[in-house]
PDB file of N, CA and C in Angstrom:
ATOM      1  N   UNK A   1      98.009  18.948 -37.776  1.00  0.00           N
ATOM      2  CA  UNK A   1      97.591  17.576 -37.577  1.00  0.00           C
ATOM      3  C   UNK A   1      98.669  16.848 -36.793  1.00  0.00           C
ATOM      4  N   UNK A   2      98.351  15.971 -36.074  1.00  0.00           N
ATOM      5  CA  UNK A   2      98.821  15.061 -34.994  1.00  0.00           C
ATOM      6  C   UNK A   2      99.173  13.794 -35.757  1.00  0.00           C
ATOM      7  N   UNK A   3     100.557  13.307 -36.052  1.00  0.00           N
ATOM      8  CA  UNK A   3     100.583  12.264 -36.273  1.00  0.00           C
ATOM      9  C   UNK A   3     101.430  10.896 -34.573  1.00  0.00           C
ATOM     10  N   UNK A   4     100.543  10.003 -34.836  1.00  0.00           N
ATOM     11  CA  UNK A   4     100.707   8.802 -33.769  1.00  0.00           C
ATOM     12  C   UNK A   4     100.808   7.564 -34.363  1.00  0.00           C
ATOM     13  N   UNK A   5     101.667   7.123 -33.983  1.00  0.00           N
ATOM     14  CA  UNK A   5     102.350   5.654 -33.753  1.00  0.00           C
ATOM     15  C   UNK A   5     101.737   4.769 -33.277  1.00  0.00           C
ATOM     16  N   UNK A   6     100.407   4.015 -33.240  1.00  0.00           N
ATOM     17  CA  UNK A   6      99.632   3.117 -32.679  1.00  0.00           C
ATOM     18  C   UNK A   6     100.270   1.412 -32.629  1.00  0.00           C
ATOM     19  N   UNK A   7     100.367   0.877 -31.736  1.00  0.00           N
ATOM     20  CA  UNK A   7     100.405  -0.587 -31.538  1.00  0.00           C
ATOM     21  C   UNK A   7      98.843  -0.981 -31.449  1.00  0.00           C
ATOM     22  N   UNK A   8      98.796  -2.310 -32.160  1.00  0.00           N
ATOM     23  CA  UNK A   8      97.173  -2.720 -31.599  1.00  0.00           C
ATOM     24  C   UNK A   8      97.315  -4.495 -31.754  1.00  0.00           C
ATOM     25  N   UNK A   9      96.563  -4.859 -31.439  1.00  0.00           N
ATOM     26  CA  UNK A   9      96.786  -6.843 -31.461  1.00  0.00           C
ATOM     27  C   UNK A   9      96.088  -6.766 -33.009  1.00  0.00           C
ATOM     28  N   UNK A  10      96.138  -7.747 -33.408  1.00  0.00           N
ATOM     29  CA  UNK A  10      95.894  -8.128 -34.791  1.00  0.00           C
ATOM     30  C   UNK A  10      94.145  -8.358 -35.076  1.00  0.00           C
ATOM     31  N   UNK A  11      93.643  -9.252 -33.669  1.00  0.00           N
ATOM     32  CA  UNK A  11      92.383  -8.558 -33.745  1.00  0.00           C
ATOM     33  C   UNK A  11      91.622  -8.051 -33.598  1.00  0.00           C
ATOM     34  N   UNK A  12      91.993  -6.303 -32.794  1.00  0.00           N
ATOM     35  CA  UNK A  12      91.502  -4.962 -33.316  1.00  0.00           C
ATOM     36  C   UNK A  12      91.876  -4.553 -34.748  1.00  0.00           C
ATOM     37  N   UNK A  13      92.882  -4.817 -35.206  1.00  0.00           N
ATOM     38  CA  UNK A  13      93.309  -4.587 -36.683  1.00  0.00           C
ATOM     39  C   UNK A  13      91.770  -4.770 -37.641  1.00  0.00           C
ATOM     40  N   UNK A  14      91.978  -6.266 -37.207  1.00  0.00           N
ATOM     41  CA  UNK A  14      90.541  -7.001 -38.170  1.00  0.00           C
ATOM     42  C   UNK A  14      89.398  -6.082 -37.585  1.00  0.00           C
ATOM     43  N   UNK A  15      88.986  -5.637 -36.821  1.00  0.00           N
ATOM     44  CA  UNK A  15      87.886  -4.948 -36.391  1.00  0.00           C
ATOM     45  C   UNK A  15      87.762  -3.343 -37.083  1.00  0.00           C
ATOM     46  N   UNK A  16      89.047  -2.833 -36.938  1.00  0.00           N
ATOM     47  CA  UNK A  16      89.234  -1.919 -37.491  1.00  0.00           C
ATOM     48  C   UNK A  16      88.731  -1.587 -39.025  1.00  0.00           C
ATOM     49  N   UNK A  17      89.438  -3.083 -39.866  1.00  0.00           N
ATOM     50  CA  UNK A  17      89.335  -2.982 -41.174  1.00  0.00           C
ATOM     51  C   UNK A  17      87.540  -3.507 -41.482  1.00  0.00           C
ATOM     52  N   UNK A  18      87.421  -4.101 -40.906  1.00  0.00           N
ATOM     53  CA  UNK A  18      85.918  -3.683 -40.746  1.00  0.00           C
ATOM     54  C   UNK A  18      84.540  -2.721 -40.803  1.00  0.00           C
ATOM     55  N   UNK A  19      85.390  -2.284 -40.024  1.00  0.00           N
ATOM     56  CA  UNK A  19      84.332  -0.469 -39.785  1.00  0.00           C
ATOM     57  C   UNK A  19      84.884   0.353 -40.760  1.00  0.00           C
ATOM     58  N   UNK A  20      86.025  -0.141 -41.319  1.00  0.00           N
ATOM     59  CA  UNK A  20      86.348   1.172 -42.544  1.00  0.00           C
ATOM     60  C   UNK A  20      86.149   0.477 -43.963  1.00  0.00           C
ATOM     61  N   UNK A  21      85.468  -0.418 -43.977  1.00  0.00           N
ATOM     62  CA  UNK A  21      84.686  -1.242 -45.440  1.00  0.00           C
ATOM     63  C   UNK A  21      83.504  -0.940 -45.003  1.00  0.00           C
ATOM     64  N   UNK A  22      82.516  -1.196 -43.454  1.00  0.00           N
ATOM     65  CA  UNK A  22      81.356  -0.767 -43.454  1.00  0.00           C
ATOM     66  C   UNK A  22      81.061   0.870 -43.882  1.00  0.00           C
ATOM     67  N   UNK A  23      81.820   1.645 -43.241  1.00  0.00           N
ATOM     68  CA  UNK A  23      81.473   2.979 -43.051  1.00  0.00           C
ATOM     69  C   UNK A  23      82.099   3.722 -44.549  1.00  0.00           C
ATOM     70  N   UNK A  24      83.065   3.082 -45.146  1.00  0.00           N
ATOM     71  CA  UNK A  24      83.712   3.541 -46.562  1.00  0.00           C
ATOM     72  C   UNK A  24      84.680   4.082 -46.324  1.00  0.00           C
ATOM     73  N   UNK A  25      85.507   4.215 -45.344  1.00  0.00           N
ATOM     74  CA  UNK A  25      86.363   5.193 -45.345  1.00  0.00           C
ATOM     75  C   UNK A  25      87.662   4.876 -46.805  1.00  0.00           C
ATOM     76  N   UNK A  26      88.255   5.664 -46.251  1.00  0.00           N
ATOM     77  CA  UNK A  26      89.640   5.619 -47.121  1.00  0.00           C
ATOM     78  C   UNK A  26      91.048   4.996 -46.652  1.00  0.00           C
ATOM     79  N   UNK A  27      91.004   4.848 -45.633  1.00  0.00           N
ATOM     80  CA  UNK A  27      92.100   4.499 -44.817  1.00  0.00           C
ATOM     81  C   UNK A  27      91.407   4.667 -43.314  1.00  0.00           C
ATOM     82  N   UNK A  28      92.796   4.278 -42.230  1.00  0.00           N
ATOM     83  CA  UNK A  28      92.325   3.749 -41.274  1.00  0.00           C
ATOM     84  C   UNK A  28      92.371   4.886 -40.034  1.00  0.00           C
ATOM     85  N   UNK A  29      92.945   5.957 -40.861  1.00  0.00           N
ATOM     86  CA  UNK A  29      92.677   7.109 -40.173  1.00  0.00           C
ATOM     87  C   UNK A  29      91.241   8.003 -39.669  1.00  0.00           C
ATOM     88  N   UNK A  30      90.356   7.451 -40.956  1.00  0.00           N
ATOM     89  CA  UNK A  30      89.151   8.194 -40.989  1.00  0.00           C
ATOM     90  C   UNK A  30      88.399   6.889 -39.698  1.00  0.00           C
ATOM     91  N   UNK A  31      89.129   6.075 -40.008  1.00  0.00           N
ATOM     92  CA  UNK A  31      88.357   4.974 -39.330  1.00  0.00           C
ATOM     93  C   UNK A  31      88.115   5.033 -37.125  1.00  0.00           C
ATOM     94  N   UNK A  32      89.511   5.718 -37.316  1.00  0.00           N
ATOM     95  CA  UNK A  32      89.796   5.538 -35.749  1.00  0.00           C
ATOM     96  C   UNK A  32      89.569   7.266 -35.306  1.00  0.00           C
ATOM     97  N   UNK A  33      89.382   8.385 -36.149  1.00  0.00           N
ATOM     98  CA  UNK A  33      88.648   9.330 -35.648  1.00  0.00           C
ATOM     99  C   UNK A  33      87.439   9.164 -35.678  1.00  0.00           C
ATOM    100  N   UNK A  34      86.344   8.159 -36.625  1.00  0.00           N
ATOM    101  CA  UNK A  34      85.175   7.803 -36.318  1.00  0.00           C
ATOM    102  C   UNK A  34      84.851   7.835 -35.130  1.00  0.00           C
ATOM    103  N   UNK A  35      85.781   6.246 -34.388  1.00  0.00           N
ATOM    104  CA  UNK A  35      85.401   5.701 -33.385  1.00  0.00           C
ATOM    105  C   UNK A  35      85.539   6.783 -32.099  1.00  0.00           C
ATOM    106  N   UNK A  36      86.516   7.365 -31.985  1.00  0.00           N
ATOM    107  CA  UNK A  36      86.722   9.003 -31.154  1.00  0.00           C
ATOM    108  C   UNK A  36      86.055   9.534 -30.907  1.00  0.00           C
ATOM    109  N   UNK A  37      84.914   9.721 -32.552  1.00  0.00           N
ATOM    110  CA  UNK A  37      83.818  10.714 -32.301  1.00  0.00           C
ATOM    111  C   UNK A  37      82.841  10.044 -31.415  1.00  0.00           C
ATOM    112  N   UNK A  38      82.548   9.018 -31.776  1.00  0.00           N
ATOM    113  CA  UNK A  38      81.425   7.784 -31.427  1.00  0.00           C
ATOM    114  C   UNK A  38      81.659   7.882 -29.561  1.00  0.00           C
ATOM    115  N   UNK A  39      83.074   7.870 -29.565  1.00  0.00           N
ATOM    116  CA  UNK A  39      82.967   7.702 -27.972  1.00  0.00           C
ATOM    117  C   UNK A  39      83.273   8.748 -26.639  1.00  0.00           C
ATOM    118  N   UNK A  40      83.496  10.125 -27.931  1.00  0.00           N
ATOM    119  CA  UNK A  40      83.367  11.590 -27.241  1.00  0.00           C
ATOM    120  C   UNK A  40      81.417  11.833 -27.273  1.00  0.00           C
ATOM    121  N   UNK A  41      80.546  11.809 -28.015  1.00  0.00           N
ATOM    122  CA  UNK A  41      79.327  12.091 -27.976  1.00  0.00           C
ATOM    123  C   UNK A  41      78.409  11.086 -26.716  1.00  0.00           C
ATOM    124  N   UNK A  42      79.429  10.034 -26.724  1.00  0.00           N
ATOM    125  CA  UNK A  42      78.873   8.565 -25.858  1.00  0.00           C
ATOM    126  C   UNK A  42      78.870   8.387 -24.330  1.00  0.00           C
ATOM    127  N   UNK A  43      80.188   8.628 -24.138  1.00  0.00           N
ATOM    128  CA  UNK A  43      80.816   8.914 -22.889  1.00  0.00           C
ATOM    129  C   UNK A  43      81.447  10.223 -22.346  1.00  0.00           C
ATOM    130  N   UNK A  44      81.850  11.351 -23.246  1.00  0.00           N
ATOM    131  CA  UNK A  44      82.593  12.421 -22.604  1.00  0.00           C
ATOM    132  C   UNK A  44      81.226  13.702 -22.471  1.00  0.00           C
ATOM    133  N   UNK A  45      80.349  14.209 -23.069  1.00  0.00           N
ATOM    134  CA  UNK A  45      79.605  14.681 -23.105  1.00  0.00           C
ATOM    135  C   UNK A  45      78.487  15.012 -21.754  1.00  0.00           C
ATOM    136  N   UNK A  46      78.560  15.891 -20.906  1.00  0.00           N
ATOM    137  CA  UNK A  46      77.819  15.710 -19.581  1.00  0.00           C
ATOM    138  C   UNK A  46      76.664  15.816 -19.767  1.00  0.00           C
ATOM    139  N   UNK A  47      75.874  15.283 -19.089  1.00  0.00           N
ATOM    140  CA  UNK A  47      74.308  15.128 -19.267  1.00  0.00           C
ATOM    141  C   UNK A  47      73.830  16.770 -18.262  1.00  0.00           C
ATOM    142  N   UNK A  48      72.737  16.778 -18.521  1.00  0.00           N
ATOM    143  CA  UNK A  48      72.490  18.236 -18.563  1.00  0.00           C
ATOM    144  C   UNK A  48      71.496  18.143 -16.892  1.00  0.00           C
ATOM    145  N   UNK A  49      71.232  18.917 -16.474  1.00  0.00           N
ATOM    146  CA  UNK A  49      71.074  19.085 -15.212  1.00  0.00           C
ATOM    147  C   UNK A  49      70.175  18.909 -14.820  1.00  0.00           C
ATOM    148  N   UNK A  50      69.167  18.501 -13.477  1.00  0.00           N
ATOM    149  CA  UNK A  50      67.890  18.286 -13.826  1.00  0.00           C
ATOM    150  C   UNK A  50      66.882  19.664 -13.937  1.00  0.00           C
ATOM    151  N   UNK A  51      67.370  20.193 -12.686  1.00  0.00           N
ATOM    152  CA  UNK A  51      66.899  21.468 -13.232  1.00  0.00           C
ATOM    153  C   UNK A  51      66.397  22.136 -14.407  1.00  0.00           C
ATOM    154  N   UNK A  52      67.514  22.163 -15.192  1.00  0.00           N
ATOM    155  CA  UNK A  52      67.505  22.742 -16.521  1.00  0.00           C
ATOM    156  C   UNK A  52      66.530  21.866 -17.411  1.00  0.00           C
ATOM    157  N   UNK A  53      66.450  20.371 -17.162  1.00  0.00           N
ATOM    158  CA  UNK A  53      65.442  19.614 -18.063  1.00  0.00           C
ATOM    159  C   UNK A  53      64.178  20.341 -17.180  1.00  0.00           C
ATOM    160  N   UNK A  54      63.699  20.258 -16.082  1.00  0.00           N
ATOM    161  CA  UNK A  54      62.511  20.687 -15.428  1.00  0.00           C
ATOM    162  C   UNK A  54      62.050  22.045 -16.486  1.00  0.00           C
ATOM    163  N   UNK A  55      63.128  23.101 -16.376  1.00  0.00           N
ATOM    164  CA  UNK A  55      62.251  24.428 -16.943  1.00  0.00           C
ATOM    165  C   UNK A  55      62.478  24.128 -18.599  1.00  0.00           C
ATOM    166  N   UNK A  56      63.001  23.325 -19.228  1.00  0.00           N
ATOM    167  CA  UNK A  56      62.904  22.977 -20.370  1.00  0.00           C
ATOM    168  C   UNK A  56      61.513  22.372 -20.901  1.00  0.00           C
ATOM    169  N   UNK A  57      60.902  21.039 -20.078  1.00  0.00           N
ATOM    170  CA  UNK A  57      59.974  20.475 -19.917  1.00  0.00           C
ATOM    171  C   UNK A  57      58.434  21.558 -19.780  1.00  0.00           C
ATOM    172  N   UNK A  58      58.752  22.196 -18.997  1.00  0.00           N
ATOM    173  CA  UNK A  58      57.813  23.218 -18.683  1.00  0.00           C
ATOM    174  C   UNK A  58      57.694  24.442 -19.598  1.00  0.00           C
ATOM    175  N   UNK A  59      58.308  24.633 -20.638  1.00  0.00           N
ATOM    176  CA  UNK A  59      58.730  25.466 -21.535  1.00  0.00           C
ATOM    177  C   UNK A  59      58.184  25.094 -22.963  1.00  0.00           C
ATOM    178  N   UNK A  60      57.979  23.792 -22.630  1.00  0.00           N
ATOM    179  CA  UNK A  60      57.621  22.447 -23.923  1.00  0.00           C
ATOM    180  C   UNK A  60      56.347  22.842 -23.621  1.00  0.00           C
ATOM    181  N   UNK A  61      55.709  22.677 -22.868  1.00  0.00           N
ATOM    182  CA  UNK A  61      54.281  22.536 -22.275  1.00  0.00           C
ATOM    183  C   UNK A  61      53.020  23.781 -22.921  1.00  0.00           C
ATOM    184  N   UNK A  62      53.851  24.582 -22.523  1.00  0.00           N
ATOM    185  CA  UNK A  62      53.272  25.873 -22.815  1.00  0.00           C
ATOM    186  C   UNK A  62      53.211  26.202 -24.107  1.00  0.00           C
ATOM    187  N   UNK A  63      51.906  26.353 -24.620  1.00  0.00           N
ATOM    188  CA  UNK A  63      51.435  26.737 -26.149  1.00  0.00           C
ATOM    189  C   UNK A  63      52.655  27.437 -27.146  1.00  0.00           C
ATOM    190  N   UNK A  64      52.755  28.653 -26.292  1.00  0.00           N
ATOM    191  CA  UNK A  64      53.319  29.757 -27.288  1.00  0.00           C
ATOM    192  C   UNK A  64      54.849  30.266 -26.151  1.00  0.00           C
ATOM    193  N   UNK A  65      55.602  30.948 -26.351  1.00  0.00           N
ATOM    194  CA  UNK A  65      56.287  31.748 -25.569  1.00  0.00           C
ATOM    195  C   UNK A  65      56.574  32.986 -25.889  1.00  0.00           C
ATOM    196  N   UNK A  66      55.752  33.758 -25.155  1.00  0.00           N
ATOM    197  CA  UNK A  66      55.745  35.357 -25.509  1.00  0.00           C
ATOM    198  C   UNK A  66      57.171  36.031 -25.283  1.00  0.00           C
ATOM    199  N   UNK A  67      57.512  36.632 -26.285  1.00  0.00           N
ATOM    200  CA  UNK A  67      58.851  36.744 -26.055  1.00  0.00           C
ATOM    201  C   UNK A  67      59.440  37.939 -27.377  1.00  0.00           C
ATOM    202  N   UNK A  68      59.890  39.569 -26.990  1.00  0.00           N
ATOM    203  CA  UNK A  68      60.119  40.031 -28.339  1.00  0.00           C
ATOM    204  C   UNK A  68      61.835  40.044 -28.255  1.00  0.00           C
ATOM    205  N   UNK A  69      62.738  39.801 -27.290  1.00  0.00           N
ATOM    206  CA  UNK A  69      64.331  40.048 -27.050  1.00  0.00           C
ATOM    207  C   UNK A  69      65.056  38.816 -26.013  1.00  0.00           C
ATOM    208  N   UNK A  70      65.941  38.717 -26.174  1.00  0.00           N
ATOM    209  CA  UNK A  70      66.944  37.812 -25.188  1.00  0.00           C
ATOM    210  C   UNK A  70      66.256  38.333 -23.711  1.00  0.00           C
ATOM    211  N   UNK A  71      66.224  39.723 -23.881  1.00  0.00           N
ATOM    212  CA  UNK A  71      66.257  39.734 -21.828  1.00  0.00           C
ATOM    213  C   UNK A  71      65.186  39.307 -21.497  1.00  0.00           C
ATOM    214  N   UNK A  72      63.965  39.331 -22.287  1.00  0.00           N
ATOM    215  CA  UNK A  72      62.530  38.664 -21.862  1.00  0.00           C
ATOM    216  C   UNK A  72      62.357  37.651 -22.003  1.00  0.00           C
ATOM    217  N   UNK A  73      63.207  36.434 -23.144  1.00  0.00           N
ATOM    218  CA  UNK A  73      63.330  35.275 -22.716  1.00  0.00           C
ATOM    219  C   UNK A  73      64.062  34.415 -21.970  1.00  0.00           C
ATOM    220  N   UNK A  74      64.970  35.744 -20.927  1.00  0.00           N
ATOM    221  CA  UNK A  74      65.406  35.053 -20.210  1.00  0.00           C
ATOM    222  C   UNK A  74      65.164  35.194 -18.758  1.00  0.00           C
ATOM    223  N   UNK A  75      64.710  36.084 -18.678  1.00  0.00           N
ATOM    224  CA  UNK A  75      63.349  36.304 -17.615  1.00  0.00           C
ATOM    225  C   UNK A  75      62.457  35.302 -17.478  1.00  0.00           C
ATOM    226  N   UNK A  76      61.766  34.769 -19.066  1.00  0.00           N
ATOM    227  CA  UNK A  76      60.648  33.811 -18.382  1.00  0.00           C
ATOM    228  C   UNK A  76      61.697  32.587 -18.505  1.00  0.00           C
ATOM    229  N   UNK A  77      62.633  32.201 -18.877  1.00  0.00           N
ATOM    230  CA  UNK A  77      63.602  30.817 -18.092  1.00  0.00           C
ATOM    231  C   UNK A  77      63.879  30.775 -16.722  1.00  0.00           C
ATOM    232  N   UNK A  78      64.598  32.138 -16.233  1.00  0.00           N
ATOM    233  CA  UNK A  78      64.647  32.362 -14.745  1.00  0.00           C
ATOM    234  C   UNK A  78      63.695  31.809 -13.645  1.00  0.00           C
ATOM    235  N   UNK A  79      62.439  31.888 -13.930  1.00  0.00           N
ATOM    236  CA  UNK A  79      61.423  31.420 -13.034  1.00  0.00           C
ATOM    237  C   UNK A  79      61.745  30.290 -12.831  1.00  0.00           C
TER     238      UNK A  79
END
């Protein structure tokens, strides 16, 4: 574990102590890896390609997908 030395103005403090009475935490540690998570899933996370939504979409569509192994379902993705 990583310990850090944070400076912050007094009211992020109050904001802080906030979200860790809303959310329950225990301290203000659980509080500010929350927000980390919140803004790795939010902002760091790449959106997926269009491509890949196209044969996804088209994959949705279709009733059933015949398929008995990996190499045959990845054959009919390939198309």
């Amino acid at each position: 574990m990583v310990q850090s030395i944070i400076s912050i103005s007094e009211g992020k403090d109050k904001i802080l102590n906030i979200i860790k009475a809303q959310q329950g935490f225990k301290n203000k540690n659980q509080t500010i890896e929350f927000i980390i998570e919140i803004y790795a899933d939010s902002f760091l996370n790449p959106e997926l390609r269009p491509e890949f939504v196209k044969k996804l979409n088209k994959l949705q569509e279709e009733e059933t997908i015949p398929f008995k192994n990996i190499n045959e379902l990845r054959k009919l993705t390939s198309k």
